[in-house]
PDB file of N, CA and C in Angstrom:
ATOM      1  N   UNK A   1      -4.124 -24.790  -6.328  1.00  0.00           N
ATOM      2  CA  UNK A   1      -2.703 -24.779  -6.529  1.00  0.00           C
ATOM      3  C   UNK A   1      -2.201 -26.218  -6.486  1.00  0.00           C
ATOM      4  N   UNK A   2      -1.595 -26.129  -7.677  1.00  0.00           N
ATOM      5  CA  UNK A   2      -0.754 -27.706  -7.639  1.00  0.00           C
ATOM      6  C   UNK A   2       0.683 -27.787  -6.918  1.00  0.00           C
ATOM      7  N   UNK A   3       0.412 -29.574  -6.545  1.00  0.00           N
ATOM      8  CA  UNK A   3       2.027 -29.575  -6.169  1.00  0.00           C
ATOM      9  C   UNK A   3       3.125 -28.805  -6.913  1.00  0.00           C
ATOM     10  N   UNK A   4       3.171 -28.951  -7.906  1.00  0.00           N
ATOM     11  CA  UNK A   4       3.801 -28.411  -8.918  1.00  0.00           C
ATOM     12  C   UNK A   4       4.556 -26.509  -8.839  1.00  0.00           C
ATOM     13  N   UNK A   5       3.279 -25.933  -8.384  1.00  0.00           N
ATOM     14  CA  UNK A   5       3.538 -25.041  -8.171  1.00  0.00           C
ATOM     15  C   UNK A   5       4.294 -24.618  -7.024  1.00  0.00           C
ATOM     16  N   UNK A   6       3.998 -25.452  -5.978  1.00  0.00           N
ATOM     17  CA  UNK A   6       5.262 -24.918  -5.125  1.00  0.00           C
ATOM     18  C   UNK A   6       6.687 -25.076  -5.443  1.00  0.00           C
ATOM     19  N   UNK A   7       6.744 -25.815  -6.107  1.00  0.00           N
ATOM     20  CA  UNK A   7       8.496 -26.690  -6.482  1.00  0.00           C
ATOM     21  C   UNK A   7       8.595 -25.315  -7.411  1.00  0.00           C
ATOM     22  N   UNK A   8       7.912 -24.389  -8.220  1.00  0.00           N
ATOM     23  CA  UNK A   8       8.379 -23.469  -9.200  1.00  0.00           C
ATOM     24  C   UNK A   8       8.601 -22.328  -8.553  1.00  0.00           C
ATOM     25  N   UNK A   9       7.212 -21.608  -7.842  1.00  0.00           N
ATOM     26  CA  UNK A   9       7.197 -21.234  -7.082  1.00  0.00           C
ATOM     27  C   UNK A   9       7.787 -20.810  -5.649  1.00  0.00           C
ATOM     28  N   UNK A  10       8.612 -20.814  -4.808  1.00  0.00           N
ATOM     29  CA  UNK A  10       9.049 -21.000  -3.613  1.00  0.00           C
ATOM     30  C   UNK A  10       8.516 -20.151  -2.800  1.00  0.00           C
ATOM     31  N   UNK A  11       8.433 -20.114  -1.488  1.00  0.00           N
ATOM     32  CA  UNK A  11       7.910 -19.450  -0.535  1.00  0.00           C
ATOM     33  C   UNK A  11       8.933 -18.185  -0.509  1.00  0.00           C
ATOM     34  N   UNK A  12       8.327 -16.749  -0.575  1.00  0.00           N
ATOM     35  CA  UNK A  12       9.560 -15.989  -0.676  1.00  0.00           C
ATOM     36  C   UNK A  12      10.434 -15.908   1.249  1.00  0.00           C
ATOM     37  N   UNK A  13      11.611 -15.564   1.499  1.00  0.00           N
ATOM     38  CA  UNK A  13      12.250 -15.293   2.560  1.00  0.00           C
ATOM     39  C   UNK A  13      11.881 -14.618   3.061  1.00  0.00           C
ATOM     40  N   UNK A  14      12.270 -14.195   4.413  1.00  0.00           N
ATOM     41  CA  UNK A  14      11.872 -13.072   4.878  1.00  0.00           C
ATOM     42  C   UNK A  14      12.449 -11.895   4.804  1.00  0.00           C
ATOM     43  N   UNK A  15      13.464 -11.800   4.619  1.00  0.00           N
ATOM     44  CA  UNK A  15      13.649 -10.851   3.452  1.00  0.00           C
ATOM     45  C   UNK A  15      13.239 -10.000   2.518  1.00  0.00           C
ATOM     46  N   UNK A  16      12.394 -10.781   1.877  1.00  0.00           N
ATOM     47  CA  UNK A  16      11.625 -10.192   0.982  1.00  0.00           C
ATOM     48  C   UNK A  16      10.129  -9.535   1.476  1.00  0.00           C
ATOM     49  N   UNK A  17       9.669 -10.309   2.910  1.00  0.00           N
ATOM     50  CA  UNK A  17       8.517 -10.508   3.109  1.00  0.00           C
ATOM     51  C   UNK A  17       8.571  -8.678   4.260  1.00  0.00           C
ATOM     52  N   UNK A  18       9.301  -7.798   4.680  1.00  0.00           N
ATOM     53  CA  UNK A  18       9.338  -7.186   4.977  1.00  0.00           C
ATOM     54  C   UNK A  18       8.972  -5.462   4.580  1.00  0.00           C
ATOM     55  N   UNK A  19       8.532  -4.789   5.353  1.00  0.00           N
ATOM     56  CA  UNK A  19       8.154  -3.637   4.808  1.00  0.00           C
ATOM     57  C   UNK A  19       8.697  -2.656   5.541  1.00  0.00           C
ATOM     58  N   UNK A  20       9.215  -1.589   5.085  1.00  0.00           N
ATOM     59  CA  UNK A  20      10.159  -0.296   5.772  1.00  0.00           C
ATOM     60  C   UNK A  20       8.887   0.940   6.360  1.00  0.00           C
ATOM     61  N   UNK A  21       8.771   1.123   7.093  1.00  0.00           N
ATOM     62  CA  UNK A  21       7.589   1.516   7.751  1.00  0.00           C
ATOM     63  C   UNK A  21       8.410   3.187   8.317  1.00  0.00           C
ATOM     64  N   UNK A  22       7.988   4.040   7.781  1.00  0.00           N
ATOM     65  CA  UNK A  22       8.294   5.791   7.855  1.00  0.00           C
ATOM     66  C   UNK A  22       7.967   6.323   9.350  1.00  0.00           C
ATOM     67  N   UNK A  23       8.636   6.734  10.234  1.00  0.00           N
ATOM     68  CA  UNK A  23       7.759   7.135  11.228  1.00  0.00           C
ATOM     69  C   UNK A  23       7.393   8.572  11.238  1.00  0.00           C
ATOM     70  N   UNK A  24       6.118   8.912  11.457  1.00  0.00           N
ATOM     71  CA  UNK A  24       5.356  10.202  11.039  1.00  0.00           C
ATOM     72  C   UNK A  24       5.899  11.091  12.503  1.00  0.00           C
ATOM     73  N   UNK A  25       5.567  12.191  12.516  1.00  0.00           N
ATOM     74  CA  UNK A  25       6.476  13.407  13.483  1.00  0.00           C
ATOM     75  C   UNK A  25       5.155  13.820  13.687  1.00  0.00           C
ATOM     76  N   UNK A  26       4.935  14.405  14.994  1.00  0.00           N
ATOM     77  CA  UNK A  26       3.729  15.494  14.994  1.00  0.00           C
ATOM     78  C   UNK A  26       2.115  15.088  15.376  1.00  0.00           C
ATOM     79  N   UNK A  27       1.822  13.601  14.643  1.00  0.00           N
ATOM     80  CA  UNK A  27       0.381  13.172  14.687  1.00  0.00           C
ATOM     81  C   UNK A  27       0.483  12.264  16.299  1.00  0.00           C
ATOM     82  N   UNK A  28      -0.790  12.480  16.695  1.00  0.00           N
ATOM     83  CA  UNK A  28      -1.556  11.770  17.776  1.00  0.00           C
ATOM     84  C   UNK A  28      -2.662  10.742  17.275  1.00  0.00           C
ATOM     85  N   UNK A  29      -2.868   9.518  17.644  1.00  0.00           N
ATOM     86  CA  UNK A  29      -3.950   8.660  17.170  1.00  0.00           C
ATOM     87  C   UNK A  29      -4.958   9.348  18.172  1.00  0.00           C
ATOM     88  N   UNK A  30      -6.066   9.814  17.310  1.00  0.00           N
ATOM     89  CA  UNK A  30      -7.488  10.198  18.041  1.00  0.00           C
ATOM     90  C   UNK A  30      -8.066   8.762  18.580  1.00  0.00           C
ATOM     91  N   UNK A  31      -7.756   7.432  18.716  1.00  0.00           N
ATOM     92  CA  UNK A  31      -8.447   6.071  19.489  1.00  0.00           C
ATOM     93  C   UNK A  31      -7.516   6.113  20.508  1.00  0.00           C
ATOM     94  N   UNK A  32      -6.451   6.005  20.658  1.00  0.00           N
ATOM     95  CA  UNK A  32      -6.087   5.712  21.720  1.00  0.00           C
ATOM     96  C   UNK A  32      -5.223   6.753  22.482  1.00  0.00           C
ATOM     97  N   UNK A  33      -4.625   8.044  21.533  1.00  0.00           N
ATOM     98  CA  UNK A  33      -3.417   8.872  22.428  1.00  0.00           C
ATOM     99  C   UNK A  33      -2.099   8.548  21.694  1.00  0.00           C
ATOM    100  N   UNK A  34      -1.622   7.407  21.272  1.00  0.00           N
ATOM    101  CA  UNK A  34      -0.509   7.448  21.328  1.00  0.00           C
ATOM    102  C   UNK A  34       0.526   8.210  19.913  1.00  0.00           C
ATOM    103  N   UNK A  35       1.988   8.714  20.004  1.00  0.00           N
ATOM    104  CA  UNK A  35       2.326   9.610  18.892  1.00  0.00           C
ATOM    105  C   UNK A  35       3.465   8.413  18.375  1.00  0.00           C
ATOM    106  N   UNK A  36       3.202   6.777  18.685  1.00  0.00           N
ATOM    107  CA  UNK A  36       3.176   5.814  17.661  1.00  0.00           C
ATOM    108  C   UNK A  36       3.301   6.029  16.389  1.00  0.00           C
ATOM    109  N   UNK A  37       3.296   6.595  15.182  1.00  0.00           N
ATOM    110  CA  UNK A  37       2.385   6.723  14.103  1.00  0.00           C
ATOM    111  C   UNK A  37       4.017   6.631  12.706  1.00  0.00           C
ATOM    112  N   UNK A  38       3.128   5.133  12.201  1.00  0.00           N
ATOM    113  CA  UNK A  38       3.985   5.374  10.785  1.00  0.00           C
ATOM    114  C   UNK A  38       3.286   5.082   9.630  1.00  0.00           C
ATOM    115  N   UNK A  39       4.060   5.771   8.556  1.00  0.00           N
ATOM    116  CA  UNK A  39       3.422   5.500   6.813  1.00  0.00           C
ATOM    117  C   UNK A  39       4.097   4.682   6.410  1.00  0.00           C
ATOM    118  N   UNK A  40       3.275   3.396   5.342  1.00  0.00           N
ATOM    119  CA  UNK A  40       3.797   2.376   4.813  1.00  0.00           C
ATOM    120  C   UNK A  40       2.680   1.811   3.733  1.00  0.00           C
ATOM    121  N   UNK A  41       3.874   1.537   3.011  1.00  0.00           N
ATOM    122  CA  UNK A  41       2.643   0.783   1.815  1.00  0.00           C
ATOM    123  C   UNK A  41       1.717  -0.401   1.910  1.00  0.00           C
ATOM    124  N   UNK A  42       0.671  -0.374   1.540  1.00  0.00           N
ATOM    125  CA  UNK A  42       0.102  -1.786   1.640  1.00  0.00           C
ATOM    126  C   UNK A  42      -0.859  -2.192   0.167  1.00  0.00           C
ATOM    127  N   UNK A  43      -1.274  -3.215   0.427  1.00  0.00           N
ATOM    128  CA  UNK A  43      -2.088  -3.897  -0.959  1.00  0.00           C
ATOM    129  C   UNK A  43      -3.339  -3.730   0.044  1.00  0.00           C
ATOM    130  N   UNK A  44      -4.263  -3.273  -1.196  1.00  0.00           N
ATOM    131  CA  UNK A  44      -5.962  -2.645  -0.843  1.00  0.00           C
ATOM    132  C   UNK A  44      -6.557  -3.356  -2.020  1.00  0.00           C
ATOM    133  N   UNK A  45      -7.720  -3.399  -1.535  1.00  0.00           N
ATOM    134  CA  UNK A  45      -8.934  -3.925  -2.484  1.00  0.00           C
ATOM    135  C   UNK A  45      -9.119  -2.605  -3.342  1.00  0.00           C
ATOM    136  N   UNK A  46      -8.657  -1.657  -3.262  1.00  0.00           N
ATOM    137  CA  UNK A  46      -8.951  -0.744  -4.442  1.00  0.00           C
ATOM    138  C   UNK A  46      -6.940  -0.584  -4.881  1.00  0.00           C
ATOM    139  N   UNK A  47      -6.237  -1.374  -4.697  1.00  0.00           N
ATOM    140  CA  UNK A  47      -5.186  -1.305  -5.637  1.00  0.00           C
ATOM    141  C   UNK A  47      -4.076  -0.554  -4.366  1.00  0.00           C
ATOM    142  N   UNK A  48      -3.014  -0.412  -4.658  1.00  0.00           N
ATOM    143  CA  UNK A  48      -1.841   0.012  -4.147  1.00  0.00           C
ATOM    144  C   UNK A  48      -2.316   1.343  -3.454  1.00  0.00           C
ATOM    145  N   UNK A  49      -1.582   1.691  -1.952  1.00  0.00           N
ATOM    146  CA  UNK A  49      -2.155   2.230  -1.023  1.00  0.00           C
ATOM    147  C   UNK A  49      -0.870   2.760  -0.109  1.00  0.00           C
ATOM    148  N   UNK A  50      -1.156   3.742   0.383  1.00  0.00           N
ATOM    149  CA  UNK A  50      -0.254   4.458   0.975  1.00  0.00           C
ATOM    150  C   UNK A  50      -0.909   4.803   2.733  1.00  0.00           C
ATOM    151  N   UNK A  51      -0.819   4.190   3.847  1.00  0.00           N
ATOM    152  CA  UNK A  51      -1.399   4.050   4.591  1.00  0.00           C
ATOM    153  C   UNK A  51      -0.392   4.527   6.085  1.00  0.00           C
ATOM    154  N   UNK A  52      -1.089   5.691   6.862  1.00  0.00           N
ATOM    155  CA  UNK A  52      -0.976   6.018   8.200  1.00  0.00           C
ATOM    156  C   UNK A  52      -1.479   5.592   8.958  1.00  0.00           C
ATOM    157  N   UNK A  53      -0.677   4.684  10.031  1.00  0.00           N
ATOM    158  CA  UNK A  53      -1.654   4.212  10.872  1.00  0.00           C
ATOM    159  C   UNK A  53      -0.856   4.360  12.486  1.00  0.00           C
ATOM    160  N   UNK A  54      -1.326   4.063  13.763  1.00  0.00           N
ATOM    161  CA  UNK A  54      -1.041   3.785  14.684  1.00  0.00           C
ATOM    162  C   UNK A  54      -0.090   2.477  14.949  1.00  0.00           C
ATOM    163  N   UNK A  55       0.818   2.440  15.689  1.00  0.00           N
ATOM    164  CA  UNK A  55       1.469   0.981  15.694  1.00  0.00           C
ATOM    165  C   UNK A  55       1.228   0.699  16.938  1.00  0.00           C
ATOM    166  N   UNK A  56      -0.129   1.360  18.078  1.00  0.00           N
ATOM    167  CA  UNK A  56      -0.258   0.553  19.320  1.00  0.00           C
ATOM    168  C   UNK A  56      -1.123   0.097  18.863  1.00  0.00           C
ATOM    169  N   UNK A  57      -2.098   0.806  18.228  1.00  0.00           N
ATOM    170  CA  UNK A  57      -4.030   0.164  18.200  1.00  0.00           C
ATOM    171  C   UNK A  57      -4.094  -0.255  16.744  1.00  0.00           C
ATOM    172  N   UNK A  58      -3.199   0.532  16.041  1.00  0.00           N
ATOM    173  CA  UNK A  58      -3.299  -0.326  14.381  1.00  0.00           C
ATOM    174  C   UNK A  58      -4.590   0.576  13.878  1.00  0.00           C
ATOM    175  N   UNK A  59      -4.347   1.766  14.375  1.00  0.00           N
ATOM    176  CA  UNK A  59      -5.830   3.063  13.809  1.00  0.00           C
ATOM    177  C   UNK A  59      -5.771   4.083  12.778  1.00  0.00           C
ATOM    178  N   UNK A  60      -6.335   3.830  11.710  1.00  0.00           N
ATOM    179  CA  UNK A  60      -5.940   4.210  10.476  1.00  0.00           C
ATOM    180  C   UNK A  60      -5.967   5.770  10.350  1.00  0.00           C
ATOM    181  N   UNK A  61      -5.443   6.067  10.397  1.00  0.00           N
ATOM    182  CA  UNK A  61      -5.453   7.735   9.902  1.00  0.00           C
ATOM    183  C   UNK A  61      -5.824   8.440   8.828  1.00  0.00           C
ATOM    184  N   UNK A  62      -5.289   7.637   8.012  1.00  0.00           N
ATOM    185  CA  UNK A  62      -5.556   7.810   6.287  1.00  0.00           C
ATOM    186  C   UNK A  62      -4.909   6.556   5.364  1.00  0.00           C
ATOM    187  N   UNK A  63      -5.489   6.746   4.309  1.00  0.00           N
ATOM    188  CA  UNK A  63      -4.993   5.815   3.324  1.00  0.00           C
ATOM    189  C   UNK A  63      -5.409   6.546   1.820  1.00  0.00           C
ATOM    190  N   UNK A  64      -4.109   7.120   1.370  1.00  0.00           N
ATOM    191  CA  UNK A  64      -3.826   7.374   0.514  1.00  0.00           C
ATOM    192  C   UNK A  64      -3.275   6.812  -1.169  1.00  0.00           C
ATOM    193  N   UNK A  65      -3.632   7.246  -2.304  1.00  0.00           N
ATOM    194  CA  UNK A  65      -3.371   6.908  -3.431  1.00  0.00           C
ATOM    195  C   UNK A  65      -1.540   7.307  -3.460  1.00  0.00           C
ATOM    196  N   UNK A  66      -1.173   6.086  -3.882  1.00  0.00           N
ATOM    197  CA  UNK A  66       0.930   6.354  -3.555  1.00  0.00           C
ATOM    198  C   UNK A  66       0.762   7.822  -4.285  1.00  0.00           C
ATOM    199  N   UNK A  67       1.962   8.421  -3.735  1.00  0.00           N
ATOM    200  CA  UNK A  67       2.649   9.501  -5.015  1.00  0.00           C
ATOM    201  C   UNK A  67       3.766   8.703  -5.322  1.00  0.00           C
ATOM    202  N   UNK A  68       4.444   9.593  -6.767  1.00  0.00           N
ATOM    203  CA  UNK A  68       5.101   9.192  -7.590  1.00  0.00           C
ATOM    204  C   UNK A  68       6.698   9.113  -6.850  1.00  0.00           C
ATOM    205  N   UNK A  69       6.933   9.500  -5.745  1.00  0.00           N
ATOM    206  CA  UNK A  69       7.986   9.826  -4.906  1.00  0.00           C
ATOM    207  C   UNK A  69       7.890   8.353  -3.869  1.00  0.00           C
ATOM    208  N   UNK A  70       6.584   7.577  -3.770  1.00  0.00           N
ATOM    209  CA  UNK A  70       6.505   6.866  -2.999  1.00  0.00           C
ATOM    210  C   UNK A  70       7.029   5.139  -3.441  1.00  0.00           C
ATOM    211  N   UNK A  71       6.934   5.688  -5.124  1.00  0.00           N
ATOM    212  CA  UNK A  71       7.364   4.127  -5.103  1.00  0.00           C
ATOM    213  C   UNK A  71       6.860   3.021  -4.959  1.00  0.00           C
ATOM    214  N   UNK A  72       5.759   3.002  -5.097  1.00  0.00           N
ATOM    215  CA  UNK A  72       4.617   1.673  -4.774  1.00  0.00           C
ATOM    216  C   UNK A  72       3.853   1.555  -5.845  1.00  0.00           C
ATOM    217  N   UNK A  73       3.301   0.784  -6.240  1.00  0.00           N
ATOM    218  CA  UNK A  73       3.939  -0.323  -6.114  1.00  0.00           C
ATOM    219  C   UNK A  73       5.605  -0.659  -6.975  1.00  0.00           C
ATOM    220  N   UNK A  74       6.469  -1.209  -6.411  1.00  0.00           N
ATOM    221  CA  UNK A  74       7.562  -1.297  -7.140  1.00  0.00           C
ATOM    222  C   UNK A  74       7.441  -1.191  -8.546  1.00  0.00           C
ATOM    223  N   UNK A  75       6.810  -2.152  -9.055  1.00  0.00           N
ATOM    224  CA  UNK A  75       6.623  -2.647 -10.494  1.00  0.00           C
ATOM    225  C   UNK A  75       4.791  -1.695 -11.370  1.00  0.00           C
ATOM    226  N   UNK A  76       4.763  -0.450 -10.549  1.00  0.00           N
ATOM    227  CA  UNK A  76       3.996   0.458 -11.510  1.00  0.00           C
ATOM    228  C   UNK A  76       4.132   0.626 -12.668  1.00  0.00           C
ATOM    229  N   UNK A  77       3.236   0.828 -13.490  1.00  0.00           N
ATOM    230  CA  UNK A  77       3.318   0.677 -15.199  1.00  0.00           C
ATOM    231  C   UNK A  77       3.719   1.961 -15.384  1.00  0.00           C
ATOM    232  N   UNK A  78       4.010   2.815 -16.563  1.00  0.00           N
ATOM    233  CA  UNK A  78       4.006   3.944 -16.982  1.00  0.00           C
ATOM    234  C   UNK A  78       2.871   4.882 -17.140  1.00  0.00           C
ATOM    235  N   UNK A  79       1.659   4.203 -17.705  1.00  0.00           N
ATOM    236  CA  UNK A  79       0.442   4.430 -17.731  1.00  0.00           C
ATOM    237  C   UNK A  79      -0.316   4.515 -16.636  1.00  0.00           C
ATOM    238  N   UNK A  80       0.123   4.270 -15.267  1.00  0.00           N
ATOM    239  CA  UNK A  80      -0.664   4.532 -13.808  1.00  0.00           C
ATOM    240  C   UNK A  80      -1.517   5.320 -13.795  1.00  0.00           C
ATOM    241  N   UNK A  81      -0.874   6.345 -13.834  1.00  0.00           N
ATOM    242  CA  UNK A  81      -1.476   8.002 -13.370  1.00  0.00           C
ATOM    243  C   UNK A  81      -2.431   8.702 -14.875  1.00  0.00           C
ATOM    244  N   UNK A  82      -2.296   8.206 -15.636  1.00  0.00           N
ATOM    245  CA  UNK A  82      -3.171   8.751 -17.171  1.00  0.00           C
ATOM    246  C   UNK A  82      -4.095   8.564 -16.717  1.00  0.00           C
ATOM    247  N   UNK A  83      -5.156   9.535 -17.432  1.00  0.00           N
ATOM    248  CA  UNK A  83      -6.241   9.916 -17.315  1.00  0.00           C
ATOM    249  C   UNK A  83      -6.663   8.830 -18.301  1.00  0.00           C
ATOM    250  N   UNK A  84      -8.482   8.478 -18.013  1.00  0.00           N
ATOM    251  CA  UNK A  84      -8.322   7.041 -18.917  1.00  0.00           C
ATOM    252  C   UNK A  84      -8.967   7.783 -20.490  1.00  0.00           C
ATOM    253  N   UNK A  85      -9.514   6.740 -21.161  1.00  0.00           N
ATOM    254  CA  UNK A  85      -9.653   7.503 -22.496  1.00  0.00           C
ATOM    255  C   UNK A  85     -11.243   8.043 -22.761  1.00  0.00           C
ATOM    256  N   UNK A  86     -11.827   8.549 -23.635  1.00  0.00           N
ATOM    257  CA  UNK A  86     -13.571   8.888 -23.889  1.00  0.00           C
ATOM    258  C   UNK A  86     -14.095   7.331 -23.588  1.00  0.00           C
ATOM    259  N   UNK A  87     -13.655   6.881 -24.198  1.00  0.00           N
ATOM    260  CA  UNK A  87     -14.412   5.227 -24.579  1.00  0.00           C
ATOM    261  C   UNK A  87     -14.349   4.533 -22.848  1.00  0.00           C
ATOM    262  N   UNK A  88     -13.231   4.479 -22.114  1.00  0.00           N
ATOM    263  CA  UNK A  88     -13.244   4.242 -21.101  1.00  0.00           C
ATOM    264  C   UNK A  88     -14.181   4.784 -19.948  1.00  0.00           C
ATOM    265  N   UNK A  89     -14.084   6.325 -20.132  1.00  0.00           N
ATOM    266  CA  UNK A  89     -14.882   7.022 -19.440  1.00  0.00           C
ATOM    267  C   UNK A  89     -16.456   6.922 -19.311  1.00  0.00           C
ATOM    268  N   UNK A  90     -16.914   6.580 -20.809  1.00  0.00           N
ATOM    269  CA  UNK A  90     -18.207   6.195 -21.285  1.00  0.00           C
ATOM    270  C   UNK A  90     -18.546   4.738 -20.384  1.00  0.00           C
ATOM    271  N   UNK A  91     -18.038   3.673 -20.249  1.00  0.00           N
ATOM    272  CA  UNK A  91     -18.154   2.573 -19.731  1.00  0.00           C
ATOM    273  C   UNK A  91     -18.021   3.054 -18.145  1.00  0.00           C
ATOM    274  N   UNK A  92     -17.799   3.959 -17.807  1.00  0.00           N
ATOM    275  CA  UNK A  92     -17.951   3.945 -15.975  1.00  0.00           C
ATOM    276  C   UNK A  92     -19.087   4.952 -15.950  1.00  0.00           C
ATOM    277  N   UNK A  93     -19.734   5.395 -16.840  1.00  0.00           N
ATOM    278  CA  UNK A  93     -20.857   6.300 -15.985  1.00  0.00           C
ATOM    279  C   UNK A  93     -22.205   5.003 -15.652  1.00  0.00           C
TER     280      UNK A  93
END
């Protein structure tokens, strides 16, 4: 990264840098006990992620593919959720 790029670039605020975190009703973390527990989006090495976790021990519960109600990633294409094509399909076996 060039100088350059920060001057275009800016560090975003914090503001921006924040995430609205759901608190779940009902679940117990099986590591530690506690009924802590919220859903929130995060960035995954397999792509946009919908994630339950503990907020004492940070113990994952699940991590889910978003639904369409969830809104994640903001800027999802239209084409997300399509099934891919023959030719595509052929290249992953």
């Amino acid at each position: 990264m060039g100088i350059n790029d920060r001057m275009i670039f800016q560090t975003p605020g914090a503001d921006q840098m924040t995430v609205s975190k759901t608190t779940v009703d009902g679940l117990t973390c099986p590591s530690c006990g506690s009924t802590d527990i919220a859903r929130y989006p995060i960035g995954f090495y397999k792509g946009p992620r919908i994630v339950t976790k503990c907020q004492a021990c940070y113990h994952s519960l699940s991590v889910d593919r978003p639904a369409l109600e969830d809104n994640w990633p903001p800027f999802r294409s239209a084409t997300y959720d399509w099934e891919p094509s023959p030719a595509e399909r052929a290249s992953r076996a």
